[in-house]
Structure formats: C-alpha cells, structure tokens
N, C-alpha and C. Protein backbone atom coordinates (compact mmCIF):
# COMPACT_ATOMS: atom_id res chain seq x y z
N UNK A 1 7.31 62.56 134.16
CA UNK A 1 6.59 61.61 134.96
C UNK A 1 6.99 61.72 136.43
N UNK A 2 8.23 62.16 136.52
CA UNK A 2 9.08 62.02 137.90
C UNK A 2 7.66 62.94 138.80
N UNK A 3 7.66 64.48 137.95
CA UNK A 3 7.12 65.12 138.55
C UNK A 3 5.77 65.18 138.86
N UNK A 4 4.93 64.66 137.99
CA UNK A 4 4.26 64.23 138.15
C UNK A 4 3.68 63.49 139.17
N UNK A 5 4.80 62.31 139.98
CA UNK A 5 4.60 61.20 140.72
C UNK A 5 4.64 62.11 142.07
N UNK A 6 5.83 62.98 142.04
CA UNK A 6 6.02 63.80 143.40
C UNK A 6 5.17 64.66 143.39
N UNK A 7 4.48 65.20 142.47
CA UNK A 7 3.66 65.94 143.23
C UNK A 7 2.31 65.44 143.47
N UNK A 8 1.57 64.28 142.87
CA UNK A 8 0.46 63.39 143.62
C UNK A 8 1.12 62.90 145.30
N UNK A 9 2.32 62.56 145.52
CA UNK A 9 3.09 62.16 146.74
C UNK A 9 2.76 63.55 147.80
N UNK A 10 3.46 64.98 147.31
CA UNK A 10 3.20 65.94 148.28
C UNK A 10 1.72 66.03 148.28
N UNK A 11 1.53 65.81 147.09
CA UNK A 11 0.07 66.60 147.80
C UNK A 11 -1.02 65.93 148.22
N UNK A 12 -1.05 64.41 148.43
CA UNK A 12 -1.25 63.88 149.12
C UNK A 12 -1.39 63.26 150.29
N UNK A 13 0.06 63.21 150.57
CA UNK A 13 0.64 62.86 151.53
C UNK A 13 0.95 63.90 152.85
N UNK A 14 1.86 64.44 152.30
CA UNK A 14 2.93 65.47 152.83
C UNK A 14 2.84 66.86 153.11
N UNK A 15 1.58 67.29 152.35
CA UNK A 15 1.30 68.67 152.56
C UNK A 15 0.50 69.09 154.03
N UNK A 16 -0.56 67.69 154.32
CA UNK A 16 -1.66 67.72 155.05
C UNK A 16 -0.79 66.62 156.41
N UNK A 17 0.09 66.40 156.31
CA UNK A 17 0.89 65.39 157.33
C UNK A 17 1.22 66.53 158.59
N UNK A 18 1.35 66.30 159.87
CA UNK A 18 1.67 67.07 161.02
C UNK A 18 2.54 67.48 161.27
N UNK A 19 4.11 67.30 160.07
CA UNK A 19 5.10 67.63 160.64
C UNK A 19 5.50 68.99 159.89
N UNK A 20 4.41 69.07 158.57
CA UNK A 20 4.88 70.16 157.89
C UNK A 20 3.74 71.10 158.28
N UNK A 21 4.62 72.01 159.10
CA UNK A 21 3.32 73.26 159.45
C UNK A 21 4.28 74.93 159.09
N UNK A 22 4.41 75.65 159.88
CA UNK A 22 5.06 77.20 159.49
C UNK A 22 6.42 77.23 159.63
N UNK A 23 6.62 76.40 160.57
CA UNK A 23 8.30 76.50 160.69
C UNK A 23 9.14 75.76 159.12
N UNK A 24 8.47 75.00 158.85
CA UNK A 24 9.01 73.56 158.17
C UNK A 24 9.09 74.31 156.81
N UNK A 25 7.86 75.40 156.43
CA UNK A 25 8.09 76.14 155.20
C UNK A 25 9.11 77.33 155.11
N UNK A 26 8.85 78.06 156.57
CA UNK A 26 10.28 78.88 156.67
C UNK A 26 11.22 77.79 156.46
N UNK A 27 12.08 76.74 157.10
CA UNK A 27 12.99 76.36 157.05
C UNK A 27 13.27 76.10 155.29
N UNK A 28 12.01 75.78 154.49
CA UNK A 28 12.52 75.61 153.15
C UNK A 28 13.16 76.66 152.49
N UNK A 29 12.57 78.07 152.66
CA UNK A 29 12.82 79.29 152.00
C UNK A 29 14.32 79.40 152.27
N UNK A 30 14.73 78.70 153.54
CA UNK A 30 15.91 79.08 154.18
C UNK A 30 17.12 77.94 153.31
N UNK A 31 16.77 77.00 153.07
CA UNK A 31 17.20 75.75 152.20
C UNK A 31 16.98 76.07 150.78
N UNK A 32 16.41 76.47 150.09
CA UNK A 32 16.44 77.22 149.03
C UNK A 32 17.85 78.09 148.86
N UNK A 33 17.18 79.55 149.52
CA UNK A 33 18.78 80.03 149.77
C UNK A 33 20.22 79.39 149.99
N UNK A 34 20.10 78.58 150.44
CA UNK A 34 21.26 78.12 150.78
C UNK A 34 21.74 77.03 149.50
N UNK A 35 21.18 76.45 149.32
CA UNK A 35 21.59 75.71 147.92
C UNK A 35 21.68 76.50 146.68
N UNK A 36 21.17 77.83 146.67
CA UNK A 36 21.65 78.33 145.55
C UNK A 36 23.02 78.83 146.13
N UNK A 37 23.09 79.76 147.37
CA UNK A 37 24.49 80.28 147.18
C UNK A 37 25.71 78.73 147.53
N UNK A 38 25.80 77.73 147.74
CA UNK A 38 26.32 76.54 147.56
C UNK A 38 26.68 76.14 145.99
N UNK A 39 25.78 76.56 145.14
CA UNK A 39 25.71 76.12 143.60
C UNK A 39 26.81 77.00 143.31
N UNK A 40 26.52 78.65 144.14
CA UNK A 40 27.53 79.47 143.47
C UNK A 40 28.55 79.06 143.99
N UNK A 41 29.14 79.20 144.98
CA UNK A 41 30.06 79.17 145.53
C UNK A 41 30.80 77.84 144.89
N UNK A 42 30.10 76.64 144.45
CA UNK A 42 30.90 75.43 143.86
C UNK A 42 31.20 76.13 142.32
N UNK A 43 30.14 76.59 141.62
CA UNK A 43 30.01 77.20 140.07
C UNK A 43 31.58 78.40 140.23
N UNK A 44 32.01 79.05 140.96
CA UNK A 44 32.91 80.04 141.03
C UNK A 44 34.43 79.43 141.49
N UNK A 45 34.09 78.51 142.10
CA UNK A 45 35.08 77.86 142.83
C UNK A 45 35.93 77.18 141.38
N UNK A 46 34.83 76.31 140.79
CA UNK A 46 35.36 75.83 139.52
C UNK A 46 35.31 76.70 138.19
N UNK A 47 35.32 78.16 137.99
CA UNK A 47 34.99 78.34 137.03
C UNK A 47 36.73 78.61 136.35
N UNK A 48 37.51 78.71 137.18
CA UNK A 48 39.06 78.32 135.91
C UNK A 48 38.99 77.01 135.53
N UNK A 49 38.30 76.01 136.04
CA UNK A 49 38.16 75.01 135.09
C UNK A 49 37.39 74.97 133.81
N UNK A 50 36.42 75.56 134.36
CA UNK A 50 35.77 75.91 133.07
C UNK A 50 36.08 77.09 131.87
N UNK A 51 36.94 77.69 132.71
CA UNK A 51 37.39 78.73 131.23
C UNK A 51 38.57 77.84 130.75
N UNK A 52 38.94 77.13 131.58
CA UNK A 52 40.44 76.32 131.13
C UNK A 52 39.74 75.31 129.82
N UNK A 53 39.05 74.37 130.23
CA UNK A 53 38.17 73.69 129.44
C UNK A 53 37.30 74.05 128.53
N UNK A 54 36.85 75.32 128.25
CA UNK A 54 35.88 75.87 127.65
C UNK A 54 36.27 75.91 126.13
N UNK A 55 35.58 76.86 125.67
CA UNK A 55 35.87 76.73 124.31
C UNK A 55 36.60 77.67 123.83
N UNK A 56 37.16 78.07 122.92
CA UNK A 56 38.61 79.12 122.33
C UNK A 56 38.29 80.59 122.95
N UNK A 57 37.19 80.77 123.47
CA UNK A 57 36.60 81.72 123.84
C UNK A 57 37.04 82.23 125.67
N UNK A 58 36.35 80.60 126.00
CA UNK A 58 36.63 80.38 126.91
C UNK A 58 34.97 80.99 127.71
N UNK A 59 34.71 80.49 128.91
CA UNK A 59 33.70 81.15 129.93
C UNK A 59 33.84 81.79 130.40
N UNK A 60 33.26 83.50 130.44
CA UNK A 60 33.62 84.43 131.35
C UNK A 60 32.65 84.70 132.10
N UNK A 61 32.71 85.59 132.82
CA UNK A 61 32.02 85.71 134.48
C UNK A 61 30.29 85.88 134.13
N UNK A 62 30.24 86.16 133.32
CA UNK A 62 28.63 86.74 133.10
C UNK A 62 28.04 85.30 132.65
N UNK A 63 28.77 84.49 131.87
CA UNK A 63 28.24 83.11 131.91
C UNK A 63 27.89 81.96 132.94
N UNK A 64 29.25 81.90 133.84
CA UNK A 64 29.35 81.72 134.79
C UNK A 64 27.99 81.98 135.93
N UNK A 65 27.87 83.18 135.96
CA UNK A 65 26.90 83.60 136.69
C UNK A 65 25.32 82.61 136.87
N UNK A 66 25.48 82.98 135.30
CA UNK A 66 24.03 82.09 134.78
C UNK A 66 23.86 80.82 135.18
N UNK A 67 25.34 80.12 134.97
CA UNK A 67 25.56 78.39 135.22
C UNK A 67 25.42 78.40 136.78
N UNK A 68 25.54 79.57 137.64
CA UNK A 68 25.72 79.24 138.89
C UNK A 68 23.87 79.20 139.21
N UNK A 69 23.14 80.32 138.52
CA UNK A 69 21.70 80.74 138.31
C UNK A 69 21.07 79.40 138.32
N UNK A 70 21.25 78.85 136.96
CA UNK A 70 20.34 77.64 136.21
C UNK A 70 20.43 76.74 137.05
N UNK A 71 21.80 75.79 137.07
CA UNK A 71 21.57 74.72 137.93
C UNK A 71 20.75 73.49 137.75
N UNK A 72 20.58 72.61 138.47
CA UNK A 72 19.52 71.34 137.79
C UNK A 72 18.26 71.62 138.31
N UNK A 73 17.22 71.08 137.70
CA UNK A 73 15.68 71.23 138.29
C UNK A 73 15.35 69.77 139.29
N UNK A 74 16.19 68.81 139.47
CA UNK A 74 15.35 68.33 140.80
C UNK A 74 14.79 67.38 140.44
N UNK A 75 14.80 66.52 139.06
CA UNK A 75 14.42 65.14 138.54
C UNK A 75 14.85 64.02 139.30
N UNK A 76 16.47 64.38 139.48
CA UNK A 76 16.92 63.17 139.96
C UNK A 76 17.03 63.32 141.65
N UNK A 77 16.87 64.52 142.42
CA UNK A 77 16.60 64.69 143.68
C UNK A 77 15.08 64.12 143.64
N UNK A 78 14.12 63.93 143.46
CA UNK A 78 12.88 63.92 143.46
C UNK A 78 13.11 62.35 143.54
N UNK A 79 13.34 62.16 142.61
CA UNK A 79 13.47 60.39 142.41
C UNK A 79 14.11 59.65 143.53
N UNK A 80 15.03 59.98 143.66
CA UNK A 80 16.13 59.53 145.33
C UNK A 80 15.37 60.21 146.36
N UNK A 81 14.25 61.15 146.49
CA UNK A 81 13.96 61.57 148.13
C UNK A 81 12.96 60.63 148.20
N UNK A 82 12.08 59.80 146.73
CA UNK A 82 10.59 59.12 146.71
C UNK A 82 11.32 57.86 146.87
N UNK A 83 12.17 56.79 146.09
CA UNK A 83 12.53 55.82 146.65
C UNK A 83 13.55 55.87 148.09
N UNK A 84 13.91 56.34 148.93
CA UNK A 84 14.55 56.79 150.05
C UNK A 84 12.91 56.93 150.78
N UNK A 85 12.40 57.75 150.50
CA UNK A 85 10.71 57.60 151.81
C UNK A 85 10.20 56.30 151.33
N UNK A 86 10.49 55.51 150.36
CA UNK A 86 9.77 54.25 150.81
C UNK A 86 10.40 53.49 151.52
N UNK A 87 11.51 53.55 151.90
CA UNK A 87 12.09 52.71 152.51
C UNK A 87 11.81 52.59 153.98
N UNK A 88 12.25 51.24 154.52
CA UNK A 88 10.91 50.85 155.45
C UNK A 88 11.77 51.26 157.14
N UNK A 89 12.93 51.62 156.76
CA UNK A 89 13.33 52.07 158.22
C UNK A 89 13.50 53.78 158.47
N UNK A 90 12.53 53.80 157.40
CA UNK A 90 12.54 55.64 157.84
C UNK A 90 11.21 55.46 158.45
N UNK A 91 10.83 56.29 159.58
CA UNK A 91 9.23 56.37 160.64
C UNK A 91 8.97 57.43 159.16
N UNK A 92 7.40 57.72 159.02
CA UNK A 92 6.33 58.52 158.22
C UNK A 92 7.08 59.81 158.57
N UNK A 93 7.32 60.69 159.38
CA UNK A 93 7.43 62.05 159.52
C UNK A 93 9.00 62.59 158.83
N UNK A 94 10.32 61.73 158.97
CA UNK A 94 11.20 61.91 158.48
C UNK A 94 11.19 61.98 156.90
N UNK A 95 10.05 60.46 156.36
CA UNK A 95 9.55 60.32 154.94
C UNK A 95 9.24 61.60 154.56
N UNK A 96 8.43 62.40 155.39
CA UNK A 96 7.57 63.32 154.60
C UNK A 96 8.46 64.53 154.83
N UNK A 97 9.38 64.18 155.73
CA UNK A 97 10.09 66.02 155.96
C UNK A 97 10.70 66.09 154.29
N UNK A 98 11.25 64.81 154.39
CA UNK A 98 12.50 64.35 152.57
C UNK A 98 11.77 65.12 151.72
N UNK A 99 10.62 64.02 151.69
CA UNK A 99 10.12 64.47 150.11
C UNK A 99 9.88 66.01 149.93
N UNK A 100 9.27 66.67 151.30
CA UNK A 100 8.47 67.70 151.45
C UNK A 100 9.98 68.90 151.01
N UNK A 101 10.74 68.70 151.71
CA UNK A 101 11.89 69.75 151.41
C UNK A 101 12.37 69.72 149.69
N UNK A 102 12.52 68.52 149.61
CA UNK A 102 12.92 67.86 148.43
C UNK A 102 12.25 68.33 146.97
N UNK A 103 10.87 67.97 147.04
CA UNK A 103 9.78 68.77 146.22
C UNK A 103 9.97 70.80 146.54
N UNK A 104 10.10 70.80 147.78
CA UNK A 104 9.81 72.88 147.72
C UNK A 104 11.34 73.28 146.67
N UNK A 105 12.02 72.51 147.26
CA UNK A 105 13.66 73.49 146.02
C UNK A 105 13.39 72.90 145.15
N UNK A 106 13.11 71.82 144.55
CA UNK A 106 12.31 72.27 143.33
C UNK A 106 11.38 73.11 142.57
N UNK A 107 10.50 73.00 143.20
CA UNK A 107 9.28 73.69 142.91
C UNK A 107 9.88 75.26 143.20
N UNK A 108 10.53 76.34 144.22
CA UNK A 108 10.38 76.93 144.02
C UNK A 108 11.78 77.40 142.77
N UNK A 109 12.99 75.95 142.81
CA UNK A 109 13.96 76.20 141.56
C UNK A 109 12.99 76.88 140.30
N UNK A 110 12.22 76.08 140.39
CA UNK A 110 11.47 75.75 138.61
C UNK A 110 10.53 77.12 138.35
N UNK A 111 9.82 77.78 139.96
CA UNK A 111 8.76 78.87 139.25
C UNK A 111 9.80 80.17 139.68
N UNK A 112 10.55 80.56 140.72
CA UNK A 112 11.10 81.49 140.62
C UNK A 112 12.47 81.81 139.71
N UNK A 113 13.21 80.70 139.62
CA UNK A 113 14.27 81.01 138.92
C UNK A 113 13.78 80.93 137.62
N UNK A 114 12.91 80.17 137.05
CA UNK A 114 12.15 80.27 135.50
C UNK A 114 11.86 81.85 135.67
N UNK A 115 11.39 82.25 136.17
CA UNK A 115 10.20 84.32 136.40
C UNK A 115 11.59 84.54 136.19
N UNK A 116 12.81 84.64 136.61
CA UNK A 116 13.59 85.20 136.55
C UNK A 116 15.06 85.30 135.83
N UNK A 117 14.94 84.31 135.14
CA UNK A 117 15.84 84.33 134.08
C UNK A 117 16.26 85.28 132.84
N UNK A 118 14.79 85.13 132.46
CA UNK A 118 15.35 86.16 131.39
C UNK A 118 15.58 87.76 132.03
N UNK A 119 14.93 88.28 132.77
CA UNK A 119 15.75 89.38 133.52
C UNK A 119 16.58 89.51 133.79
N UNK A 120 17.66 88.11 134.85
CA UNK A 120 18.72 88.21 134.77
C UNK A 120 19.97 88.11 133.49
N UNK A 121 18.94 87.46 132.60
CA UNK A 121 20.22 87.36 131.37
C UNK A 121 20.36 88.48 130.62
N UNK A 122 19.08 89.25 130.87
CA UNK A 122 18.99 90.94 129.99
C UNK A 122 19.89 92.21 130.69
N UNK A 123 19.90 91.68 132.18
CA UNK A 123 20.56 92.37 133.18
C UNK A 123 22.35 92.22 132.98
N UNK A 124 22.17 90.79 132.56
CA UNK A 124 24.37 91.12 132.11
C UNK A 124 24.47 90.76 130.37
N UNK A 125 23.48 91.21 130.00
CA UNK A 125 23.46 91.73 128.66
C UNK A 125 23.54 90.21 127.82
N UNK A 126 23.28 89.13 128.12
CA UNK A 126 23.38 88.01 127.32
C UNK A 126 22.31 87.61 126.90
N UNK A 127 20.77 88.37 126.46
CA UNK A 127 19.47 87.76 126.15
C UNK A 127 19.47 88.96 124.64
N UNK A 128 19.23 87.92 124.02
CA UNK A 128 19.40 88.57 122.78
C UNK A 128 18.12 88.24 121.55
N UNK A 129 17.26 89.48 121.02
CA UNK A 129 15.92 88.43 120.59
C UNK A 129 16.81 88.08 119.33
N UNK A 130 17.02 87.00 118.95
CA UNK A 130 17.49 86.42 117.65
C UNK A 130 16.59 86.98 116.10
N UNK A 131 17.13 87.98 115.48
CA UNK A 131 16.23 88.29 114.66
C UNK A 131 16.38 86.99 113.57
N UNK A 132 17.80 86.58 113.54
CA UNK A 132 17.81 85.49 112.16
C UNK A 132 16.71 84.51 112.47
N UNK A 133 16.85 83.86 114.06
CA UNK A 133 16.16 83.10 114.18
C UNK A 133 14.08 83.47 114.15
N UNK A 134 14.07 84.64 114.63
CA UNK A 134 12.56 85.02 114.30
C UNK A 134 12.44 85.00 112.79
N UNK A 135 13.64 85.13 111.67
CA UNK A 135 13.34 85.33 110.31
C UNK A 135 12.54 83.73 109.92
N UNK A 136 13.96 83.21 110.14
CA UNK A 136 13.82 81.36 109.82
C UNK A 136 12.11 80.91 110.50
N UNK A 137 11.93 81.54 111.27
CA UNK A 137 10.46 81.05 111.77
C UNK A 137 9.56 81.55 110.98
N UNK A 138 9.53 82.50 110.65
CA UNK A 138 8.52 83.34 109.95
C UNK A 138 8.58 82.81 108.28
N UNK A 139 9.32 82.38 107.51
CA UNK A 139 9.69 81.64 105.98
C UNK A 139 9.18 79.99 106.40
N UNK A 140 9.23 79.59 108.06
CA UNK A 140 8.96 78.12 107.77
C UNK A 140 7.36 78.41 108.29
N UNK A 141 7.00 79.46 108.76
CA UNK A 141 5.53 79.01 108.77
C UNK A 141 4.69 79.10 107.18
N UNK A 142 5.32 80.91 106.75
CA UNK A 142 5.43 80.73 105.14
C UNK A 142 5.18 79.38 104.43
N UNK A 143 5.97 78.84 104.50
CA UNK A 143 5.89 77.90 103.76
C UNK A 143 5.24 76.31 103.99
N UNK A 144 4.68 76.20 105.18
CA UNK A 144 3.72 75.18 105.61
C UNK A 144 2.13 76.04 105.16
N UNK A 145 2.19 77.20 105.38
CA UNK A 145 0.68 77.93 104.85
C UNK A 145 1.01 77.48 103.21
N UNK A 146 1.55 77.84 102.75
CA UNK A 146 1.59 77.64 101.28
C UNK A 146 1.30 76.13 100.98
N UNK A 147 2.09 74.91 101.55
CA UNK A 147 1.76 73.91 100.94
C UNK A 147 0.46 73.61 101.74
N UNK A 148 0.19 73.98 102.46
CA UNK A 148 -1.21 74.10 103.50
C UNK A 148 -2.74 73.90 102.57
N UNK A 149 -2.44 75.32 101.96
CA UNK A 149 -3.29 76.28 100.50
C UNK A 149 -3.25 75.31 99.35
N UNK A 150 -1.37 74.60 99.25
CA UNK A 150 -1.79 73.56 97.83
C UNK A 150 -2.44 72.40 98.05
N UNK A 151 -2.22 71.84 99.53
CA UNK A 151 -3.31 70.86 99.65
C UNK A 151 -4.54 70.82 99.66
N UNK A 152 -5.29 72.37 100.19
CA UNK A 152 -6.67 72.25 100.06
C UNK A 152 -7.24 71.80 98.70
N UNK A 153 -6.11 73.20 97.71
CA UNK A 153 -6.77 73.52 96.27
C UNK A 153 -7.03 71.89 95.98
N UNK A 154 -5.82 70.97 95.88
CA UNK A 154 -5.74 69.11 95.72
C UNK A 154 -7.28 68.64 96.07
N UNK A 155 -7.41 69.14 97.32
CA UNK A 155 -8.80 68.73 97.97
C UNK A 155 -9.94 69.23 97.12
N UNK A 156 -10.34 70.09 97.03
CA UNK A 156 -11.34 71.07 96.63
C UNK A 156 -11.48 69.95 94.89
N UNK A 157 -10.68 69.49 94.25
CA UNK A 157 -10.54 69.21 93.07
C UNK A 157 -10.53 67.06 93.51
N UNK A 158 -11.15 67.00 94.58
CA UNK A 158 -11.44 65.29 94.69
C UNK A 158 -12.32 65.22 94.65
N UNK A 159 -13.47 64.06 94.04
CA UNK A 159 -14.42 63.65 93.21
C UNK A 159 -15.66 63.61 94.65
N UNK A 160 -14.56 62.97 95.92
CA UNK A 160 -15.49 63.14 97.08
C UNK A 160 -15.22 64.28 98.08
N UNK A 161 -14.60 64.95 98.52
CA UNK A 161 -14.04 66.02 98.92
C UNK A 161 -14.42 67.42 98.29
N UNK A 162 -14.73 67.46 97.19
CA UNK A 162 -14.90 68.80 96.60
C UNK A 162 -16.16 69.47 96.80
N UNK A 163 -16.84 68.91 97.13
CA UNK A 163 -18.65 69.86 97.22
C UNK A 163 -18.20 70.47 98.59
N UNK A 164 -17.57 69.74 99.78
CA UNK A 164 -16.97 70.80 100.86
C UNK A 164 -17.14 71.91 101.24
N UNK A 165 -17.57 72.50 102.10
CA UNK A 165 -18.14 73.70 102.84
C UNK A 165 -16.51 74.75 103.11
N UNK A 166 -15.97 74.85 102.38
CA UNK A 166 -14.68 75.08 102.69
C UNK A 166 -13.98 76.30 103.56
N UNK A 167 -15.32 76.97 103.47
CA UNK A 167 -15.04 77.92 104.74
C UNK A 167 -15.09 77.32 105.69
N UNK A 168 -15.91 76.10 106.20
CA UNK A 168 -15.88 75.82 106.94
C UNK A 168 -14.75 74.84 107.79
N UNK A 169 -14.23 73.89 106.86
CA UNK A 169 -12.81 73.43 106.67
C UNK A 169 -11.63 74.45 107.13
N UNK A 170 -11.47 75.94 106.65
CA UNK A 170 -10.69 76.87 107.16
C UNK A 170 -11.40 76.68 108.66
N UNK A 171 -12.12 76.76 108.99
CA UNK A 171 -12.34 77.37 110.46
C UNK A 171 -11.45 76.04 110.98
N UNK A 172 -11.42 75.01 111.12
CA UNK A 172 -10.71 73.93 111.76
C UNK A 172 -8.99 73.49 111.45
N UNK A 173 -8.65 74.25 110.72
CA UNK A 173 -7.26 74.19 110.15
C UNK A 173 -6.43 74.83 110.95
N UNK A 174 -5.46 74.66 111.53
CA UNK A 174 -4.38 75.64 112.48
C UNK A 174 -4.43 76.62 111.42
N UNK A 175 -4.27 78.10 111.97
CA UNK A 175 -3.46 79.37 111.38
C UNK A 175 -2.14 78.88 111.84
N UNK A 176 -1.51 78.74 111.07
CA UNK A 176 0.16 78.87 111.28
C UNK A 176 1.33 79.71 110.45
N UNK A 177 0.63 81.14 110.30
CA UNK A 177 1.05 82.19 110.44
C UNK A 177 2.11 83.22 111.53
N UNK A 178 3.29 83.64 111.13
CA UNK A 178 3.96 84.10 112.33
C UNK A 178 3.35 85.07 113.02
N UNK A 179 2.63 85.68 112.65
CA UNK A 179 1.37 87.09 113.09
C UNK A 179 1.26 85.91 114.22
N UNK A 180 0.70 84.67 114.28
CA UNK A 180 -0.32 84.04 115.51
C UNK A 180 0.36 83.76 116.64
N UNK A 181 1.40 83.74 116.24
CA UNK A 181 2.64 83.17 117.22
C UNK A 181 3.21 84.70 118.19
C-alpha cells in the first residue's frame, strides 16, 4: 500500500513540480550510488559481527557481499519522506525534493538491484537451481491434478452436474501441471 500511495504522490505531484528537472535526476543517480556504497561500507564494517554472531558456519565474504547488495527496499523511507512532506513547515519544493529523491532509491533499489541479483549471486557462486526443491514442486502439482481428476470423475457422477459439457469444464480449470510452470 505504502507503495502504492508514493507513487500516486510522485506522480502526481512531484514528477511535473519545477524543482525536479535534469539536474535533480542526475543528483539521484548520484544518491543512489552513494547509499549503496554506505550500505557496504556499514555491511563490511560490521561483518565480524556477523560472522561472530552467525551461525556455526559463520558469514563469509560472498554472503556478506549480497547483505551489503540486498539491503532494504524503502517501505519505511517512503512512509517517513510522505508524512515529513505533509508537514506544514516544509514550503512545496523541499516536500517534493524528499519524496522525489526518496521514491528514485527506491524505485531504482527495487528494478535494478532486482535485474541484478541473480547474476550477482551466480557470479560468487551462491545461486543454486534447487533440484529437491523443483522435485517437491513437481509431486505437489502431481498430486492436486490427481485429486483435481477425482473431483471431476465425483462430478461427472451428480444427478445435476453430470450431463456437463466436460470438455468444456476442462477448458476453465487451471492446468497445474509442472510442464506450465
């Protein structure tokens, strides 16, 4: 919903407002950058805490990396830049610089670092296709088609239900087959 709200706000408001023109989007690209290498630099700074704290294993650098990567998406920045611009002793242009910066590291957190995740996790070797887990998917769709099939046959055999066009019934039924997926 958060996001939702902020982005009827930018793009309402804030996109078409006078203060955000070419500089204001360079300056985001530039604020972007900089809060990720900040994430790292805090994520590295603390990461003997985190191998200290971690688990018997402990966190090593290639994890690390990722935690410095991922980071938060900007729910609760979004929420504090929209109640902060309502407030009544900020003038309109400061309101809209907030939200406007506020919304872009999000927005571009969420579409570039999403494009790029799994590359980077394939890149220090931690993306792994789970075959157990593709198995377990493939036996539970198995087996929703099957009781799927015993409910029709149930159907096909009700006093009002049974004259049924039942090909036609298949056409409206999910395939939930692992092939579809």
């Amino acid at each position: 919903m958060i996001f939702f709200t902020a982005g009827l706000k930018v793009g309402y408001d804030v996109l078409f407002s006078d203060v955000i023109d070419a500089k204001a989007w360079g300056f985001l690209v530039a604020l972007y950058i900089t809060v990720h290498l900040v994430r790292i630099a805090v994520v590295f700074l603390c990461s003997p805490i985190l191998i200290w704290a971690g688990s018997k294993k402990g966190v090593d650098l290639r994890q690390t990396a990722v935690l410095a990567f991922g980071g938060l998406r900007g729910a609760i920045g979004l929420t504090l830049a929209l109640s902060l611009a309502m407030h009544k002793s900020l003038d309109q242009d400061t309101s809209d610089r907030i939200i406007f910066f506020t919304w872009g590291v999000t927005a571009l957190t969420l579409i570039v670092d999403g494009m790029l995740a799994k590359p980077l996790l394939g890149m220090l070797g931690l993306y792994r296709d789970a075959g157990s887990e593709t198995e377990v998917f493939k036996k539970a769709c198995g087996a929703i088609e099957a009781r799927l099939e015993h409910v029709i046959d149930l159907l096909k055999g009700d006093r009002f239900l049974g004259d049924a066009d039942w090909e036609i019934v298949w056409r409206y039924v999910p395939v939930l087959t692992a092939k579809s997926y």
